[in-house]
C-alpha atoms as a PDB file:
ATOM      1  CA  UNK A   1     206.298 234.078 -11.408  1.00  0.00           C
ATOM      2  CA  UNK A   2     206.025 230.584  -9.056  1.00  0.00           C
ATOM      3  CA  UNK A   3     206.795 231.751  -5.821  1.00  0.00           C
ATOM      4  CA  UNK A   4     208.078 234.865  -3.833  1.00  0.00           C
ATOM      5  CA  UNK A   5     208.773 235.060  -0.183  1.00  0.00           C
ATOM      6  CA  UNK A   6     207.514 237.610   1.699  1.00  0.00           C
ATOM      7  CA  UNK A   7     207.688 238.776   5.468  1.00  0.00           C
ATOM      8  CA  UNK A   8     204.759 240.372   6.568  1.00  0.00           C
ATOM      9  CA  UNK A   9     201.924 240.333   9.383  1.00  0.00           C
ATOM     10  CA  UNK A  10     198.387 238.607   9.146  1.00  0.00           C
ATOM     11  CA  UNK A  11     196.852 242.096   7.093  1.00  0.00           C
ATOM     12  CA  UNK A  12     199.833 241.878   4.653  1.00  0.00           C
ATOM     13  CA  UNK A  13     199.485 238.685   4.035  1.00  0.00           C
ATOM     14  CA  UNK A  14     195.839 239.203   3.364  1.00  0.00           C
ATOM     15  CA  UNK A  15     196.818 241.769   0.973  1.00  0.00           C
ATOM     16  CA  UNK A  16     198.937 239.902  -1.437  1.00  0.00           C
ATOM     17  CA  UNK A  17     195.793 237.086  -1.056  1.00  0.00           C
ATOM     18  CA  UNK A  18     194.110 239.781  -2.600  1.00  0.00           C
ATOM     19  CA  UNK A  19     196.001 240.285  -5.513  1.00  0.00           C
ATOM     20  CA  UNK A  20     194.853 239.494  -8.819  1.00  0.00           C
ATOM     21  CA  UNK A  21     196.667 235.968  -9.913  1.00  0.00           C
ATOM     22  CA  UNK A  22     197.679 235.051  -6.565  1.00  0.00           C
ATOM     23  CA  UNK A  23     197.037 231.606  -6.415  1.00  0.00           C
ATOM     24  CA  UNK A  24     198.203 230.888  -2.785  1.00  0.00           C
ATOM     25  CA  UNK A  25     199.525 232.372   0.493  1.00  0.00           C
ATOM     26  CA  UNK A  26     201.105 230.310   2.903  1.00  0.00           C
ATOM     27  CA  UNK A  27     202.148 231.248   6.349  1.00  0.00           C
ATOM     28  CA  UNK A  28     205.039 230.194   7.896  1.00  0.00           C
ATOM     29  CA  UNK A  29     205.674 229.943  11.790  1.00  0.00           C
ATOM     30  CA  UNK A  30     207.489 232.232  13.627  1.00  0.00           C
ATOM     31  CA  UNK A  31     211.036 232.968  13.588  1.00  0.00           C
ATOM     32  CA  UNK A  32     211.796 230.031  11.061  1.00  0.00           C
ATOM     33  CA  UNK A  33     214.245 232.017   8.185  1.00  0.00           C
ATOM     34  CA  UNK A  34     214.252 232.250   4.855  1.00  0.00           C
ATOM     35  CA  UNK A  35     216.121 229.113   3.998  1.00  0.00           C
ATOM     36  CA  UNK A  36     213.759 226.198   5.995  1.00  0.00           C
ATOM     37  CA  UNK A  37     210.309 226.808   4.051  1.00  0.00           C
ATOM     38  CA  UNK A  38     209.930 223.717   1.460  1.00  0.00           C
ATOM     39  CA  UNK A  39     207.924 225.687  -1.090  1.00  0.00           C
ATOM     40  CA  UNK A  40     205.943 223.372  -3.762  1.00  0.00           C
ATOM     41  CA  UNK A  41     203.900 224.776  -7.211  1.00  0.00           C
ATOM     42  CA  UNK A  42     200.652 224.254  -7.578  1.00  0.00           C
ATOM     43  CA  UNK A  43     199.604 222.177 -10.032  1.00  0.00           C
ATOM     44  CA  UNK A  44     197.672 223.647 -12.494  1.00  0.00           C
ATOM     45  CA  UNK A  45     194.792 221.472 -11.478  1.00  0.00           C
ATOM     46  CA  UNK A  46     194.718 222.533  -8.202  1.00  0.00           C
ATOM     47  CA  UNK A  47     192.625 226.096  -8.036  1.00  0.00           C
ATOM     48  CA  UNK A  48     190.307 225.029  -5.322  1.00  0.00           C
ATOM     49  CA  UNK A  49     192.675 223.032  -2.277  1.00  0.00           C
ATOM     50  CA  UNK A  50     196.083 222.141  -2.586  1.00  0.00           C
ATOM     51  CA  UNK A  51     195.880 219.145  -0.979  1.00  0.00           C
ATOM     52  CA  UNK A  52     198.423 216.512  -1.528  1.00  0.00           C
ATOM     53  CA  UNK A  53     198.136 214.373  -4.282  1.00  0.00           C
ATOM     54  CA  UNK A  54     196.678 210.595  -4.048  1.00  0.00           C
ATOM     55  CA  UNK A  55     199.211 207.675  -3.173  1.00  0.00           C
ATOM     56  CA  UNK A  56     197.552 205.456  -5.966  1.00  0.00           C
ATOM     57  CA  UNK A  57     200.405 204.926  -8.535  1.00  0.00           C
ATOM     58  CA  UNK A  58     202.625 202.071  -9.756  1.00  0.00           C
ATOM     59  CA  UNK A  59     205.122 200.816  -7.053  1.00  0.00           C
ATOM     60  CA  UNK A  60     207.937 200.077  -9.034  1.00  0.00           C
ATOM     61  CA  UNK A  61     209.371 196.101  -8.440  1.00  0.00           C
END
């Protein structure tokens, strides 16, 4: 699976953390629905941060 949406508070969040092959949890604010979350994979390098990637390639001319 890549992504799911869930609702849930802080301890169900923490819950599916929990789960085995959960590679991410990220909270959304308050009241924003189910259509306004930009949801990005994880690249399989990532496993520690998912920070974004470096700005360091080939501007094209």
């Amino acid at each position: 699976m890549l992504a799911v949406v869930v609702r849930a508070d802080r301890a169900g969040l923490d819950a599916v953390a929990a789960r085995p092959g959960v590679r991410a949890v990220h909270a959304a604010p308050a009241g924003v629905t189910a259509r306004e979350p930009a949801i990005a994979p994880l690249l399989p390098g990532q496993t520690e941060r998912a920070d974004p990637l470096p700005d360091d390639g080939v501007v094209p001319s």
